[in-house]
Protein backbone atom coordinates (compact mmCIF):
# COMPACT_ATOMS: atom_id res chain seq x y z
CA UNK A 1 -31.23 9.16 -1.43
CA UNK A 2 -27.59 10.23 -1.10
CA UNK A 3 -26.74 13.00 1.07
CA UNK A 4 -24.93 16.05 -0.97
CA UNK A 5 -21.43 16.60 -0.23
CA UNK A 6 -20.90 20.30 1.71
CA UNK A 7 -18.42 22.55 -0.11
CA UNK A 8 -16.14 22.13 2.17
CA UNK A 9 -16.24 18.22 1.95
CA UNK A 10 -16.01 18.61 -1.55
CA UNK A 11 -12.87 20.99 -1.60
CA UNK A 12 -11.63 18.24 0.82
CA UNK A 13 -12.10 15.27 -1.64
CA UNK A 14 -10.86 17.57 -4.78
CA UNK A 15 -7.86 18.36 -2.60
CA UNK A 16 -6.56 14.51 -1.34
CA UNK A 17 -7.35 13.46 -4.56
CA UNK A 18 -4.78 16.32 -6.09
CA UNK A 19 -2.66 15.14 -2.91
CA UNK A 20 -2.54 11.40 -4.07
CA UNK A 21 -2.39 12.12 -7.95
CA UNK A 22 0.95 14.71 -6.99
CA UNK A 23 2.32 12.05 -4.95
CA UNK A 24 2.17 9.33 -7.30
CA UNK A 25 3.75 11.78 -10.29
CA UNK A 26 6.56 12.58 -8.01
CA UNK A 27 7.34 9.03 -7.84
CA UNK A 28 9.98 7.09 -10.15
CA UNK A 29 9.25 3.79 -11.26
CA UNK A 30 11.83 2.45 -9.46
CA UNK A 31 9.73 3.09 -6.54
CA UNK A 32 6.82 1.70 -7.57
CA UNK A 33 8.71 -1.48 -8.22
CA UNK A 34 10.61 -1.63 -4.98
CA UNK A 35 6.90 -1.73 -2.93
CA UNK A 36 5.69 -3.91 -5.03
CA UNK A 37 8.34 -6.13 -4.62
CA UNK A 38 8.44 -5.38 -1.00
CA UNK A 39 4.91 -6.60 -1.07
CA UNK A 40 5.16 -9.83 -3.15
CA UNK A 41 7.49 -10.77 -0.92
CA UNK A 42 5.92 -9.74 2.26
CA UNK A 43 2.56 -11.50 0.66
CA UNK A 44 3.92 -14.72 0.23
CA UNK A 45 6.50 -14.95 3.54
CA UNK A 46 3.62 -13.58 5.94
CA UNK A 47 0.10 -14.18 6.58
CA UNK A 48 -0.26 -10.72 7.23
CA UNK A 49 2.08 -7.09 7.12
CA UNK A 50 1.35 -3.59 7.81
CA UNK A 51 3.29 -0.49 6.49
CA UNK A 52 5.49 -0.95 9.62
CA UNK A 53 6.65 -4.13 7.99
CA UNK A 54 7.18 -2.18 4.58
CA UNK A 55 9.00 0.16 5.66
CA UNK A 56 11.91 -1.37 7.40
CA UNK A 57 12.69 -2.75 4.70
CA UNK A 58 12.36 -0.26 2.27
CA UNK A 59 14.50 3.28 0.94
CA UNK A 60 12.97 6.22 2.13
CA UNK A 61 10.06 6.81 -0.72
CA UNK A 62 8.49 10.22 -1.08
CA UNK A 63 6.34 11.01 1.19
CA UNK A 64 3.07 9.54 1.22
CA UNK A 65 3.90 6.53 -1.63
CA UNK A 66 3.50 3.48 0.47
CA UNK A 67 -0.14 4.86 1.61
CA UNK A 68 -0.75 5.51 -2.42
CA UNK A 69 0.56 2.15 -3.40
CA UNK A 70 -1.24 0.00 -0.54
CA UNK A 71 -4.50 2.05 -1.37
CA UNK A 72 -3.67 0.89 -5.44
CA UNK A 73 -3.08 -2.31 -4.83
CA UNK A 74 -6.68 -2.69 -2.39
CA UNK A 75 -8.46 -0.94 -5.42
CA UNK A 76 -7.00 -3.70 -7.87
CA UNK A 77 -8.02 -6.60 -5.84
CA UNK A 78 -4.43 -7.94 -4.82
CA UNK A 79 -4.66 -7.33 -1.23
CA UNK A 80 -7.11 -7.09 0.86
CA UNK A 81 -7.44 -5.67 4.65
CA UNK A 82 -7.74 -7.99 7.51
CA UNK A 83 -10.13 -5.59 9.84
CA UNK A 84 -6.82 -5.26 12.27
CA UNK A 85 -5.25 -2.35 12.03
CA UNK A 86 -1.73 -1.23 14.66
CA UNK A 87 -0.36 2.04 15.54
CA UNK A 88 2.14 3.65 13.03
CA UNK A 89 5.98 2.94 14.43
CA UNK A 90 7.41 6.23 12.33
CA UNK A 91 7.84 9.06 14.49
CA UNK A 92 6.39 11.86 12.58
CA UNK A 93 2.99 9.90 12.26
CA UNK A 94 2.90 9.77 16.31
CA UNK A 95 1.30 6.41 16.27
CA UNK A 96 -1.77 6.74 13.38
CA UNK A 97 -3.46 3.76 13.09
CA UNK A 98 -2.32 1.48 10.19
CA UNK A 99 -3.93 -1.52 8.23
CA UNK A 100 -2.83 -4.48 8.71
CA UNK A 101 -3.19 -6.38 4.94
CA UNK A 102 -2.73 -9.75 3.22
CA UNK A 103 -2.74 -11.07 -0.78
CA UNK A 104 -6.24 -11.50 -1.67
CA UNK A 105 -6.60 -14.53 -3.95
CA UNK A 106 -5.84 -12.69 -7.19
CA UNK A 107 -2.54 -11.61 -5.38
CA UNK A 108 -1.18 -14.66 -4.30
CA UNK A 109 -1.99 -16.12 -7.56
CA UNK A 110 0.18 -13.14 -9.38
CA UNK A 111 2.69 -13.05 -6.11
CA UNK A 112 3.33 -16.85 -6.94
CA UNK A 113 3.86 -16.33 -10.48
CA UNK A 114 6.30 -14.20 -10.07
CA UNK A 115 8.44 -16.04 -7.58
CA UNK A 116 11.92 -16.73 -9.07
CA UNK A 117 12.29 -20.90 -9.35
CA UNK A 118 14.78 -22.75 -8.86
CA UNK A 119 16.52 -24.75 -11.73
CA UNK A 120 16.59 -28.76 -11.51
CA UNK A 121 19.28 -30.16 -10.04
């Protein structure tokens, strides 16, 4: 039997999930392409990459994004956590704990794919 949710965990859920569905409306798809670039890349160059990694590299995204499009990309299968996790290097988190991630096998299959090739000599 599954224990009931307390109102107040319910007005918890109801409220990240309004908190993750504002973030990603506030975001331009020219964001959403950068990180998943940024992630391709990061994919096939390193075993593994946190947000750490993601964000040096990156514009600043609205706030929140690169947690919303890590999270997306877990749900869809492409990447998949490593049970690591490292503390946050961006100040205003004051070291929260991050994931550290990798492709999954669906990932580096698409992550491959998508790799520019070189033309024949």
């Amino acid at each position: 039997m599954t224990r009931r949710l307390t109102p107040a965990e319910r007005l918890a859920a109801a409220d990240k999930n309004t908190t993750l569905d504002t973030i990603v409306a506030s975001t331009s798809d020219w964001d959403r392409f950068l990180v998943e670039q940024a992630i391709w890349h990061f994919g096939l160059a390193c075993d593994e990459w946190s947000a750490n990694d993601l964000r040096d590299v990156l514009p600043e995204l609205s706030h929140g994004y690169l947690g919303a499009a890590i999270n997306s990309l877990r749900t869809a299968g492409l990447i998949e956590h490593t049970g690591q996790m490292v503390p946050s290097t961006s100040g205003p988190t004051h070291g929260h704990r991050l994931g550290v991630w990798r492709l999954s096998v669906k990932g580096l299959l698409i992550a491959e794919a998508r790799r520019p090739r070189k033309a024949a000599a």
